[in-house]
PDB file of N, CA and C in Angstrom:
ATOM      1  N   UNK A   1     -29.736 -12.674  11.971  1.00  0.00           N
ATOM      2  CA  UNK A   1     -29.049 -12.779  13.231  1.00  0.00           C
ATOM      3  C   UNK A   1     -29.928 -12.120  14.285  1.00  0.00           C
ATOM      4  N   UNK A   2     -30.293 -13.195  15.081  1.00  0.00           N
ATOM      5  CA  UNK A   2     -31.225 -12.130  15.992  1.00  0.00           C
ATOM      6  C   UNK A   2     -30.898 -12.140  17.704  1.00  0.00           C
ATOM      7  N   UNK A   3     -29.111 -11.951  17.642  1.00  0.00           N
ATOM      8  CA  UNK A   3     -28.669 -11.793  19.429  1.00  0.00           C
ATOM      9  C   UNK A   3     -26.887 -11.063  18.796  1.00  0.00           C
ATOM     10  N   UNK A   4     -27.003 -10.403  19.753  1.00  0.00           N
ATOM     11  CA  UNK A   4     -25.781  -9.901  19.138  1.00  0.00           C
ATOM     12  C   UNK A   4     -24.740 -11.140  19.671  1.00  0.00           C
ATOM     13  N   UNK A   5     -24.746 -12.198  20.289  1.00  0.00           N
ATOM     14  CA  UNK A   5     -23.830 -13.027  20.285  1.00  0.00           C
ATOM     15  C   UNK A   5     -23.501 -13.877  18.822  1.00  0.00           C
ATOM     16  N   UNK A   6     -25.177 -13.964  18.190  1.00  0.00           N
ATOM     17  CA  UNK A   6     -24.674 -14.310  16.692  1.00  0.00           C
ATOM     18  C   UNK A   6     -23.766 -13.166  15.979  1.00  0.00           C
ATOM     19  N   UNK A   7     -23.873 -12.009  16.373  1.00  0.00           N
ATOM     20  CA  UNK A   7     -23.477 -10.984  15.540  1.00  0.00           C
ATOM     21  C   UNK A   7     -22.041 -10.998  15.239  1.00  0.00           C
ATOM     22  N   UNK A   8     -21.449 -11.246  16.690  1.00  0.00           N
ATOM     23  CA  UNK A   8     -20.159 -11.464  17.010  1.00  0.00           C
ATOM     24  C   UNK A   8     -19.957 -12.798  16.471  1.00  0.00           C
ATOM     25  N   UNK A   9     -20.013 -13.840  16.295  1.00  0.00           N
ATOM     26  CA  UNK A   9     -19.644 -15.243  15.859  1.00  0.00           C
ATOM     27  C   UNK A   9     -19.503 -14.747  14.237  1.00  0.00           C
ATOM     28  N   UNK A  10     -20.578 -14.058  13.776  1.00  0.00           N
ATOM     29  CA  UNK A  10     -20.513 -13.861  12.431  1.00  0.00           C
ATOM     30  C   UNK A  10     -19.349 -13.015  11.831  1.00  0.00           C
ATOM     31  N   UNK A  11     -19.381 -11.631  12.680  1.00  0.00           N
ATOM     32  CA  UNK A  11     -18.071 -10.762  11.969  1.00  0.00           C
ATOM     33  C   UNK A  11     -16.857 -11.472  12.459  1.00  0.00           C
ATOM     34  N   UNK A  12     -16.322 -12.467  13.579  1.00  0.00           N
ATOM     35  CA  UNK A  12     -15.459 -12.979  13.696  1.00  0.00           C
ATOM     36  C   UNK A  12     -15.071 -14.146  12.761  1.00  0.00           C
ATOM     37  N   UNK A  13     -16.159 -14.497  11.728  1.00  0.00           N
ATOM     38  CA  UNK A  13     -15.620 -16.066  10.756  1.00  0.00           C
ATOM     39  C   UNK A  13     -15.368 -15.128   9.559  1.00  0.00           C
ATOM     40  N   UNK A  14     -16.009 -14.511   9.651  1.00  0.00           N
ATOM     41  CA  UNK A  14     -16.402 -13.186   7.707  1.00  0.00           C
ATOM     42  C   UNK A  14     -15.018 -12.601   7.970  1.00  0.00           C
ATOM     43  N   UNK A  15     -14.193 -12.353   9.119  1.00  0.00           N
ATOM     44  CA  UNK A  15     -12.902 -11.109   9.346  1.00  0.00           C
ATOM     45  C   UNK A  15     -11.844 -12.413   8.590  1.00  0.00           C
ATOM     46  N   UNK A  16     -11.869 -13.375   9.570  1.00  0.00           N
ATOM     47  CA  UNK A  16     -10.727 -13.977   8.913  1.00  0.00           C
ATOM     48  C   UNK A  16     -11.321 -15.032   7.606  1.00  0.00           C
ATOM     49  N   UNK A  17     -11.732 -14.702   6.960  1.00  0.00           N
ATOM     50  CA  UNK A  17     -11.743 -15.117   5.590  1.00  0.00           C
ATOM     51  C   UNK A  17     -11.251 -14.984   4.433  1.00  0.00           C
ATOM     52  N   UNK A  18     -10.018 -15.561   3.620  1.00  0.00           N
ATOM     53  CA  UNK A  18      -9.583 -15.326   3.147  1.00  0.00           C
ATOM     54  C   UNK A  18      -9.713 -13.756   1.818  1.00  0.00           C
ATOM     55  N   UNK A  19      -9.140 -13.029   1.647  1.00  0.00           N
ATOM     56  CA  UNK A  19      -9.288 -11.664   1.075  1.00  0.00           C
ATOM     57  C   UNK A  19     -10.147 -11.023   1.539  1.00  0.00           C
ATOM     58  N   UNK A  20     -10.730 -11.220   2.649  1.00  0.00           N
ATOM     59  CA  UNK A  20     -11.719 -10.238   3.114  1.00  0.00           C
ATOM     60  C   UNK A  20     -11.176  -8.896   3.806  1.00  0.00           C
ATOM     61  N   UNK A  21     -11.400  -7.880   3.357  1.00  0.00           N
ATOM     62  CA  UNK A  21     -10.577  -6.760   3.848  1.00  0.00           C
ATOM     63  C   UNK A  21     -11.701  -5.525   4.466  1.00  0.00           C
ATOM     64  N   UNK A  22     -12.883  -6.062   4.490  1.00  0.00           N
ATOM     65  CA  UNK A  22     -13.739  -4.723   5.691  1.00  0.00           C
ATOM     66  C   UNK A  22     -14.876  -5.502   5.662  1.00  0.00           C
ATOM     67  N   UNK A  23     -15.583  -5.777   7.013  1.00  0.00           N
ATOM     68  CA  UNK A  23     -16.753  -6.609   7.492  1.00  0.00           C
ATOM     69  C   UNK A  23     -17.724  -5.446   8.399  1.00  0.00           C
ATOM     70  N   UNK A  24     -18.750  -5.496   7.524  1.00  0.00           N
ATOM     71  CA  UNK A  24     -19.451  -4.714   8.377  1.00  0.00           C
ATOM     72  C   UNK A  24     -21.127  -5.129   8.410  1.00  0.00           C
ATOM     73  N   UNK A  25     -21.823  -4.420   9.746  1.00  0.00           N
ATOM     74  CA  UNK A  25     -23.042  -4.901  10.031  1.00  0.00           C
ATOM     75  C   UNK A  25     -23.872  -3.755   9.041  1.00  0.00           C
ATOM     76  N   UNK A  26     -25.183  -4.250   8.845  1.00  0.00           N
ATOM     77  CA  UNK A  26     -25.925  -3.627   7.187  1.00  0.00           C
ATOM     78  C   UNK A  26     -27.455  -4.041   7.519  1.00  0.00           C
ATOM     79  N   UNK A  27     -27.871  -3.218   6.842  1.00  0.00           N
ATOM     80  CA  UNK A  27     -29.470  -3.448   6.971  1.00  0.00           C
ATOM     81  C   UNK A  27     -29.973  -2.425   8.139  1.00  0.00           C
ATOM     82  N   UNK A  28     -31.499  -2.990   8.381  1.00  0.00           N
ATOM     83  CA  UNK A  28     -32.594  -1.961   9.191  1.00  0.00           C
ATOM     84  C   UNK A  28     -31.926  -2.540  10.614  1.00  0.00           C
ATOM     85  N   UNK A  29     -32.193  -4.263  10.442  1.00  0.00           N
ATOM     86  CA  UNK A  29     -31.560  -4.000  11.729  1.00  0.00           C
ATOM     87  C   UNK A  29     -30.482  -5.090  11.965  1.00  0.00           C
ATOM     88  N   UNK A  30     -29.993  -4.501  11.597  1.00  0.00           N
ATOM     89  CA  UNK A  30     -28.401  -4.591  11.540  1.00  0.00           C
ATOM     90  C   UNK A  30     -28.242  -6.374  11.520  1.00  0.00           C
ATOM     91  N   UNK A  31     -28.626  -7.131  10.825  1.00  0.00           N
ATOM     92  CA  UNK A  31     -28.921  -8.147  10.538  1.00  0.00           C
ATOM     93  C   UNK A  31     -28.453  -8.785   9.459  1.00  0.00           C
ATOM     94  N   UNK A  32     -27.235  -8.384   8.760  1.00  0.00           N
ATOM     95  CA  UNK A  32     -27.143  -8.538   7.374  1.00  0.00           C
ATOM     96  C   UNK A  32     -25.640  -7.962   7.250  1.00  0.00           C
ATOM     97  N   UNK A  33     -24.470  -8.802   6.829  1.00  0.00           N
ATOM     98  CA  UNK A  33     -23.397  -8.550   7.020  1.00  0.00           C
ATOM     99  C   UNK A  33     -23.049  -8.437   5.082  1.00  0.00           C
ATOM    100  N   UNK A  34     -22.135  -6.931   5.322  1.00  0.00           N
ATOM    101  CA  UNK A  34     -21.690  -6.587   4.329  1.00  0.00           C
ATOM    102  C   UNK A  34     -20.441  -6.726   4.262  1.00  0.00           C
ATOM    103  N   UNK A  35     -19.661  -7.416   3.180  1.00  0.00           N
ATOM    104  CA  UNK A  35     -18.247  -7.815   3.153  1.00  0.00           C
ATOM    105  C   UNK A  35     -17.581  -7.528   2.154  1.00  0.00           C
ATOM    106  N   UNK A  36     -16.532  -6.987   2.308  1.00  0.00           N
ATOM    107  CA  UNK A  36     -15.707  -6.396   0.666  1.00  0.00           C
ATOM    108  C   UNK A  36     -14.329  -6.905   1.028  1.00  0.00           C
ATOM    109  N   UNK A  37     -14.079  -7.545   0.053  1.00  0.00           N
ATOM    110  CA  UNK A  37     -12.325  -7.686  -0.313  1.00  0.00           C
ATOM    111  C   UNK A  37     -11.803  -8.211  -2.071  1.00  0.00           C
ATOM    112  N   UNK A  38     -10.811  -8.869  -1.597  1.00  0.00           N
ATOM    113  CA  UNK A  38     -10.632  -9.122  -2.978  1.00  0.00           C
ATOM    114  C   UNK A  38     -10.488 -10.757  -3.242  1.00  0.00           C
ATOM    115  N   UNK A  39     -10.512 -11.173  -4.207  1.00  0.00           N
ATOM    116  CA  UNK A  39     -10.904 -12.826  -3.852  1.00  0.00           C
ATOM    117  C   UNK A  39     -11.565 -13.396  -3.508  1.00  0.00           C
ATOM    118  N   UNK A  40     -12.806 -13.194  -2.760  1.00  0.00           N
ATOM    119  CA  UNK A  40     -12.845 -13.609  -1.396  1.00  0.00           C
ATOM    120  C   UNK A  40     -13.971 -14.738  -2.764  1.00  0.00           C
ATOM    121  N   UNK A  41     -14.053 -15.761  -1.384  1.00  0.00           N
ATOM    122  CA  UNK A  41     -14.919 -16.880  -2.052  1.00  0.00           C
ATOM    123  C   UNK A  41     -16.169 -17.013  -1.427  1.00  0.00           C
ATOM    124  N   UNK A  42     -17.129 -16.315  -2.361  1.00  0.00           N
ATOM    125  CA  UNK A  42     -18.587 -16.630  -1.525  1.00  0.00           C
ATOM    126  C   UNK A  42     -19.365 -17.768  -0.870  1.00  0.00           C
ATOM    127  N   UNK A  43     -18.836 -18.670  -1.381  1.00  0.00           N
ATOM    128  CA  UNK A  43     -19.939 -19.926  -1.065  1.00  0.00           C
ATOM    129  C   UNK A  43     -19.035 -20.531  -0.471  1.00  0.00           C
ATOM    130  N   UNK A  44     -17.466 -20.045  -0.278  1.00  0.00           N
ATOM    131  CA  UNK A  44     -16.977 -20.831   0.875  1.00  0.00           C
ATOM    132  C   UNK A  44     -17.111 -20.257   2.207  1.00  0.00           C
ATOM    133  N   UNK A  45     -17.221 -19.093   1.849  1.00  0.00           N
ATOM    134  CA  UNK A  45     -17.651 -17.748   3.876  1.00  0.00           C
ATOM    135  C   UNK A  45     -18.576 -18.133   3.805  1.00  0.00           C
ATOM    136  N   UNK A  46     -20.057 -18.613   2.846  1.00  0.00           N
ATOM    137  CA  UNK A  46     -21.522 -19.336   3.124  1.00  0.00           C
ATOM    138  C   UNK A  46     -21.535 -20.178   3.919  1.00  0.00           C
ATOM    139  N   UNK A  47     -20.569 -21.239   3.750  1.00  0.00           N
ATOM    140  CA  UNK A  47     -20.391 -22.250   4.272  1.00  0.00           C
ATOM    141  C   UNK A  47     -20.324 -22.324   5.753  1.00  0.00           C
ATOM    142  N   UNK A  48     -18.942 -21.618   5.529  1.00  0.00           N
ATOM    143  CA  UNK A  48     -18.615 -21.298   6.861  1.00  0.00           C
ATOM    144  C   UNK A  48     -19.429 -20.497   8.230  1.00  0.00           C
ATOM    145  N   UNK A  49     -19.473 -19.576   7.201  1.00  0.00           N
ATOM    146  CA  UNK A  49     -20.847 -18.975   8.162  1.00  0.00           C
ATOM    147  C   UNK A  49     -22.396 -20.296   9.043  1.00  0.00           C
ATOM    148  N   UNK A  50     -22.514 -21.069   8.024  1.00  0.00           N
ATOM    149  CA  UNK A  50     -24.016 -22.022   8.120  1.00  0.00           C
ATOM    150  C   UNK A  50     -22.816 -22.890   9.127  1.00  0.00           C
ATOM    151  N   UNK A  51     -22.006 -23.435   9.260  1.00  0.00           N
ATOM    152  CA  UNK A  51     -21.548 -23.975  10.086  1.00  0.00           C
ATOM    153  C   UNK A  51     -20.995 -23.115  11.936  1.00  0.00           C
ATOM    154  N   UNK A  52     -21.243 -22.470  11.763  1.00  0.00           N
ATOM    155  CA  UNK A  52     -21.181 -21.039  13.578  1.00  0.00           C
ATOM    156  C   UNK A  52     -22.875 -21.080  13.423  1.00  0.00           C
ATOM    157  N   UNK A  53     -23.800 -20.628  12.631  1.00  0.00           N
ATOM    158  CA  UNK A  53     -24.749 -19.938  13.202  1.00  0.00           C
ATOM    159  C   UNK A  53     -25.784 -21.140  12.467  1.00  0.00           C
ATOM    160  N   UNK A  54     -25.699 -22.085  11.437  1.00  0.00           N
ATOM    161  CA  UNK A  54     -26.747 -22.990  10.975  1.00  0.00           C
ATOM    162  C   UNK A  54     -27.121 -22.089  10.242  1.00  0.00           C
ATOM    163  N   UNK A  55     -27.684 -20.895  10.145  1.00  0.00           N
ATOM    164  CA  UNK A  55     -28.327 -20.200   8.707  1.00  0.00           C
ATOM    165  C   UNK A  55     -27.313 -19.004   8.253  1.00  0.00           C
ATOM    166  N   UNK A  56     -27.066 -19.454   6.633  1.00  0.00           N
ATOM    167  CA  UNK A  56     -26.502 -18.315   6.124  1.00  0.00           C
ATOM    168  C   UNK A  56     -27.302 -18.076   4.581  1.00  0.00           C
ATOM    169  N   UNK A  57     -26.906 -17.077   3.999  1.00  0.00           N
ATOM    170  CA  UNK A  57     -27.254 -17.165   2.681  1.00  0.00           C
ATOM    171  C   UNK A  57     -26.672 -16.067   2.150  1.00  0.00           C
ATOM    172  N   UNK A  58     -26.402 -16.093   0.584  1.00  0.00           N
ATOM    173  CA  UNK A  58     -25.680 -14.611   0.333  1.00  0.00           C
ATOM    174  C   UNK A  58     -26.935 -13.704  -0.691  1.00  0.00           C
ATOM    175  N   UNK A  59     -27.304 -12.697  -0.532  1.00  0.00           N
ATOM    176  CA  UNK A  59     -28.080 -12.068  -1.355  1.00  0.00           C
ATOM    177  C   UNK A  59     -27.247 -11.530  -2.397  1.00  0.00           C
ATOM    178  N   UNK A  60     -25.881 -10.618  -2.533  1.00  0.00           N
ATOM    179  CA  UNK A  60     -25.830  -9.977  -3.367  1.00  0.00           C
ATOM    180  C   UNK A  60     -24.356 -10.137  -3.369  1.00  0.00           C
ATOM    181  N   UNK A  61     -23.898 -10.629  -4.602  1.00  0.00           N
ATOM    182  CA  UNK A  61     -22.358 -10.713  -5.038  1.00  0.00           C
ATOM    183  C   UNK A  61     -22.404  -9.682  -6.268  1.00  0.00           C
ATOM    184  N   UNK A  62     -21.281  -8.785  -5.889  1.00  0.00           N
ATOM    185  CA  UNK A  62     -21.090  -7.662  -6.777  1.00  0.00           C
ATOM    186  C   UNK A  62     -19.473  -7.393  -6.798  1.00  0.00           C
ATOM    187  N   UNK A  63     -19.153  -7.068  -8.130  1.00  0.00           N
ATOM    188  CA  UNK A  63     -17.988  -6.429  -8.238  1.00  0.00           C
ATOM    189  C   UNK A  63     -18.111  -4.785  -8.070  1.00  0.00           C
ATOM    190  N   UNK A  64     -17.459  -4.429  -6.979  1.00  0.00           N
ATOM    191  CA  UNK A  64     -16.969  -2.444  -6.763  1.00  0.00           C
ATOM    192  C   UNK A  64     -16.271  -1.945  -7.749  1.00  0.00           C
ATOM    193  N   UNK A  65     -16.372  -1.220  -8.511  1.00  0.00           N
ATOM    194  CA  UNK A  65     -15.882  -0.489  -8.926  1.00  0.00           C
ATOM    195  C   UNK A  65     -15.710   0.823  -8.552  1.00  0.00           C
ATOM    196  N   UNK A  66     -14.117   0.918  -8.993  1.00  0.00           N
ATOM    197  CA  UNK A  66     -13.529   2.119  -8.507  1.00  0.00           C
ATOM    198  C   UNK A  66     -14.306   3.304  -9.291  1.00  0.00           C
ATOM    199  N   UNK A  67     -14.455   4.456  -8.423  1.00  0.00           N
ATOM    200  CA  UNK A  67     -14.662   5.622  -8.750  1.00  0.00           C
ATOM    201  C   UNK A  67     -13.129   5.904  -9.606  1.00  0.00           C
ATOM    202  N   UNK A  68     -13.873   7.138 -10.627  1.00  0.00           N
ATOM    203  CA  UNK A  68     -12.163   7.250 -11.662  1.00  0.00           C
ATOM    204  C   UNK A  68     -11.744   8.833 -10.751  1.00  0.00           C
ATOM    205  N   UNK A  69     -10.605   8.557 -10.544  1.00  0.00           N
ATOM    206  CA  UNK A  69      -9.748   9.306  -9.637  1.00  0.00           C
ATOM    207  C   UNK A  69      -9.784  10.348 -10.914  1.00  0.00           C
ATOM    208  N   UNK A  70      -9.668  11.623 -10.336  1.00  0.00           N
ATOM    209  CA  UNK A  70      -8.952  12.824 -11.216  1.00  0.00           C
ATOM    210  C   UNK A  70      -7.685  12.825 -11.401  1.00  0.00           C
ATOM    211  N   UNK A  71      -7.648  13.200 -12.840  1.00  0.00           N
ATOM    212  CA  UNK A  71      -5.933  13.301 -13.088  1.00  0.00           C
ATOM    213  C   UNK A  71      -4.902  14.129 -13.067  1.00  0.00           C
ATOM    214  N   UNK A  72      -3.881  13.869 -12.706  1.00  0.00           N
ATOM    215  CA  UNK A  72      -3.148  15.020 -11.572  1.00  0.00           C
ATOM    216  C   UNK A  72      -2.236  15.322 -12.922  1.00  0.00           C
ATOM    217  N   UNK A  73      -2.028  16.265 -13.555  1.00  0.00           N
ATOM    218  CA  UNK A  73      -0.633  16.785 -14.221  1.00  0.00           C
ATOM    219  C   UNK A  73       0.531  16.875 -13.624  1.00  0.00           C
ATOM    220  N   UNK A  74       1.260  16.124 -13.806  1.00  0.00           N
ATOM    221  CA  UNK A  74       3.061  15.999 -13.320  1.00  0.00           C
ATOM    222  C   UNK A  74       3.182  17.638 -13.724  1.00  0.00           C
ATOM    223  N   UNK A  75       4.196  18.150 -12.380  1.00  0.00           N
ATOM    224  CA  UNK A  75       4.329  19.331 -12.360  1.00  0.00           C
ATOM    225  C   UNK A  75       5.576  19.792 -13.881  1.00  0.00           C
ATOM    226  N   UNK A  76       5.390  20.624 -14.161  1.00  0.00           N
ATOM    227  CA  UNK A  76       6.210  20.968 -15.007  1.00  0.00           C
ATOM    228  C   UNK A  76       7.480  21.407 -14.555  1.00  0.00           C
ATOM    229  N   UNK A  77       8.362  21.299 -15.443  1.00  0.00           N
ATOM    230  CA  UNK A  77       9.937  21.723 -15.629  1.00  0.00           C
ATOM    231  C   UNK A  77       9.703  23.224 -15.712  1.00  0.00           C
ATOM    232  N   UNK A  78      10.815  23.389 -14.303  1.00  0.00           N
ATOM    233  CA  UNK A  78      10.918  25.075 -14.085  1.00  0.00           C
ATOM    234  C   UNK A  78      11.360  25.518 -15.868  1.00  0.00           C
ATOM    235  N   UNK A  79      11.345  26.636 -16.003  1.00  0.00           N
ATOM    236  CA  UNK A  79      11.618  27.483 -17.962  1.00  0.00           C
ATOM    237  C   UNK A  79      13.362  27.492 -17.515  1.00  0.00           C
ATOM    238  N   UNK A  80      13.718  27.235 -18.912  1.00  0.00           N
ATOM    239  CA  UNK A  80      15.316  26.983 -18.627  1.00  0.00           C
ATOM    240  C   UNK A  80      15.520  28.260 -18.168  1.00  0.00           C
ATOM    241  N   UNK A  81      17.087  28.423 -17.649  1.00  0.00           N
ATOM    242  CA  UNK A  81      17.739  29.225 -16.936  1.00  0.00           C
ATOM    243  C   UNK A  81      18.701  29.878 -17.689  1.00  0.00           C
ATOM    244  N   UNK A  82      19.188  30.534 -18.002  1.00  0.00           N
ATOM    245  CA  UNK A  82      20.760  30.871 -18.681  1.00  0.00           C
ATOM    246  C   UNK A  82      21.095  31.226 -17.695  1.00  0.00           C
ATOM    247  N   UNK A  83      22.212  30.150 -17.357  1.00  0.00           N
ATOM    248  CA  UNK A  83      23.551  30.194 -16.331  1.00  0.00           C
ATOM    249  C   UNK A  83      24.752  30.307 -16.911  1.00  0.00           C
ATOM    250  N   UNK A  84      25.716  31.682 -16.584  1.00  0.00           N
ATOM    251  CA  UNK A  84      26.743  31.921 -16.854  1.00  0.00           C
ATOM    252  C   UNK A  84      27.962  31.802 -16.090  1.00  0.00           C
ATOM    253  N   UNK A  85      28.474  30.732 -16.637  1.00  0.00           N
ATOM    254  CA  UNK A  85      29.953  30.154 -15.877  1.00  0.00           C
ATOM    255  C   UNK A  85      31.075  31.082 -15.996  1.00  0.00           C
ATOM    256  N   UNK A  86      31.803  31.731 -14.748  1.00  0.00           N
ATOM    257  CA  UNK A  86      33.198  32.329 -15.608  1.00  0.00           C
ATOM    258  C   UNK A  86      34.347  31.295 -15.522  1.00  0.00           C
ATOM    259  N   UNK A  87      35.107  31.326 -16.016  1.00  0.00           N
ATOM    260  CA  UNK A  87      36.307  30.375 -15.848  1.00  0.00           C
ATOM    261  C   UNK A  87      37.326  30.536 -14.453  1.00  0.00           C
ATOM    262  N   UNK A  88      37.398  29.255 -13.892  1.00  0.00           N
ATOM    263  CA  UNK A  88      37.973  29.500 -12.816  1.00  0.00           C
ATOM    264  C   UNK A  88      39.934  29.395 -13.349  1.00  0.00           C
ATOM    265  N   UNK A  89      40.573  31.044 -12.792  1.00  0.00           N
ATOM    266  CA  UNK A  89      41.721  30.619 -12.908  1.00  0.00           C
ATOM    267  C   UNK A  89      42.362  29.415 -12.563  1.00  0.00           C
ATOM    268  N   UNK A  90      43.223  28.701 -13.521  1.00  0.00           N
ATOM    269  CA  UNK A  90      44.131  27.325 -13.353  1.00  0.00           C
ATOM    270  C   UNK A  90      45.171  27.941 -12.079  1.00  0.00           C
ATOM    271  N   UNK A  91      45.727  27.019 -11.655  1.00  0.00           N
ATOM    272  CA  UNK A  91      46.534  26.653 -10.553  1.00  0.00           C
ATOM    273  C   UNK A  91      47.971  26.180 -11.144  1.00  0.00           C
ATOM    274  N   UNK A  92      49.063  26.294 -11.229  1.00  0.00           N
ATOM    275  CA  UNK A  92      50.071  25.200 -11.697  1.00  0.00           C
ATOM    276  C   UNK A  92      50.721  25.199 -10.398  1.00  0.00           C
ATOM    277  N   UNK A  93      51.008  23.896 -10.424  1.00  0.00           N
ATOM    278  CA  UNK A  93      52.198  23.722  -9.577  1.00  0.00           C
ATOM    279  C   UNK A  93      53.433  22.828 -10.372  1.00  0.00           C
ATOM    280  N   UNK A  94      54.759  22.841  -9.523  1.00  0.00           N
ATOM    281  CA  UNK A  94      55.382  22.206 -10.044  1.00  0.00           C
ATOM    282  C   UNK A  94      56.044  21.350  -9.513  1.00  0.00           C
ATOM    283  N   UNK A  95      56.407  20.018  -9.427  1.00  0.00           N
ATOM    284  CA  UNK A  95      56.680  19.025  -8.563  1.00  0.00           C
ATOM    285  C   UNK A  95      58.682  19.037  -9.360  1.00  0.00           C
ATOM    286  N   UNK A  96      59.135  19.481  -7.758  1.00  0.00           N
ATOM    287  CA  UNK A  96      60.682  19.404  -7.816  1.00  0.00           C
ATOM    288  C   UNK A  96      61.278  18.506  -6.739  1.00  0.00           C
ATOM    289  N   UNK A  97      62.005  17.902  -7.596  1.00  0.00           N
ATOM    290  CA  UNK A  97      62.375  15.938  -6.977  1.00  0.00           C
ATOM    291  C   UNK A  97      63.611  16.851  -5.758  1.00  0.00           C
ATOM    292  N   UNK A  98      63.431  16.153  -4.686  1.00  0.00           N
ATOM    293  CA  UNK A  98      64.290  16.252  -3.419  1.00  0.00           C
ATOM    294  C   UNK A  98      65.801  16.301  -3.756  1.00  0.00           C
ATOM    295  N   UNK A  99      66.568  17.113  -4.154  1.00  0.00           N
ATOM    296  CA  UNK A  99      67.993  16.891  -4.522  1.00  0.00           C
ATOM    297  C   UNK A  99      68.830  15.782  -3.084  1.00  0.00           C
ATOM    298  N   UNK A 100      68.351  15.743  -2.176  1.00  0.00           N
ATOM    299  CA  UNK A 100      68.953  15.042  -0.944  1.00  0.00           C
ATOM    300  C   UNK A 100      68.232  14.129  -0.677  1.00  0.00           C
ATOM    301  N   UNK A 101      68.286  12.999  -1.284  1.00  0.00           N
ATOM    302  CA  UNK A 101      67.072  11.972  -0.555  1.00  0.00           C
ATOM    303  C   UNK A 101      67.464  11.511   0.697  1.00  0.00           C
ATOM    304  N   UNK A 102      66.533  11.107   1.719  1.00  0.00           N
ATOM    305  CA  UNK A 102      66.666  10.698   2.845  1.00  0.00           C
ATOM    306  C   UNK A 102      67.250   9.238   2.855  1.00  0.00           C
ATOM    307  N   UNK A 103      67.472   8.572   3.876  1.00  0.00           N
ATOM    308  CA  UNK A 103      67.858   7.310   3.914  1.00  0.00           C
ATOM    309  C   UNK A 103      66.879   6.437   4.283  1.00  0.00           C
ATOM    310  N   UNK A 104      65.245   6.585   4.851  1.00  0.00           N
ATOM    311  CA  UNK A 104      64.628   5.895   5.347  1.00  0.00           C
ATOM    312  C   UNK A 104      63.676   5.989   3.979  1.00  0.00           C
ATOM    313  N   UNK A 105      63.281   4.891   3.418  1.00  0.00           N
ATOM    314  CA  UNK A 105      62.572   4.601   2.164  1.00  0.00           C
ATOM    315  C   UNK A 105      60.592   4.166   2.633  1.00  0.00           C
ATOM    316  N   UNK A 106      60.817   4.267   3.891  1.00  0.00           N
ATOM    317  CA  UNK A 106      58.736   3.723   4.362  1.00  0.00           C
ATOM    318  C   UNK A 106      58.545   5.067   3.871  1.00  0.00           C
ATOM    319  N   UNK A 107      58.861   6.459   3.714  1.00  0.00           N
ATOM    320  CA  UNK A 107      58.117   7.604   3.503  1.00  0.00           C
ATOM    321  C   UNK A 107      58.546   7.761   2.573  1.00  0.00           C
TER     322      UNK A 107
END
């Protein structure tokens, strides 16, 4: 790419390309677009690309691999507790029927 108007035509076809998820400019001088996602289909962004600018080509198709994350230990269970319940005194009540019932029956 040798005008930054190609530069721009280029990261604008490489962005929306299917699974492409980070487009960036690469090399000495900055001439050389680096692209990472997932899926993505090389020789169809080739394509696409040779059709905006007439020259494309891909040098290097690679799978990333993840760096292995460190492994975190799930925190542990506080040390049991001995919890001592006392008994809560009972309550009684006693339900005594109205010797006079009223005459209105909604209540």
């Amino acid at each position: 790419m040798h005008c930054s108007k190609c530069r721009k035509k280029a990261l604008k076809v490489a962005a929306v390309a299917y699974g492409v998820t980070s487009v960036a400019l690469h090399g000495p001088e900055n001439d050389k677009l680096m692209i990472l996602g997932d899926g993505v289909d090389a020789a169809c962004l080739t394509e696409a690309l040779r059709k905006k600018l007439c020259h494309a080509s891909i040098e290097i198709v690679e799978e990333v691999k993840d760096t292995p994350k460190p492994v975190i230990d799930p925190p542990k269970p506080p040390s049991p507790q001995i919890i001592i319940c006392q008994p809560q005194p009972f309550e009684y009540y006693r339900v005594v029927p109205d010797p006079t019932p009223s005459p209105c029956t909604i209540m």
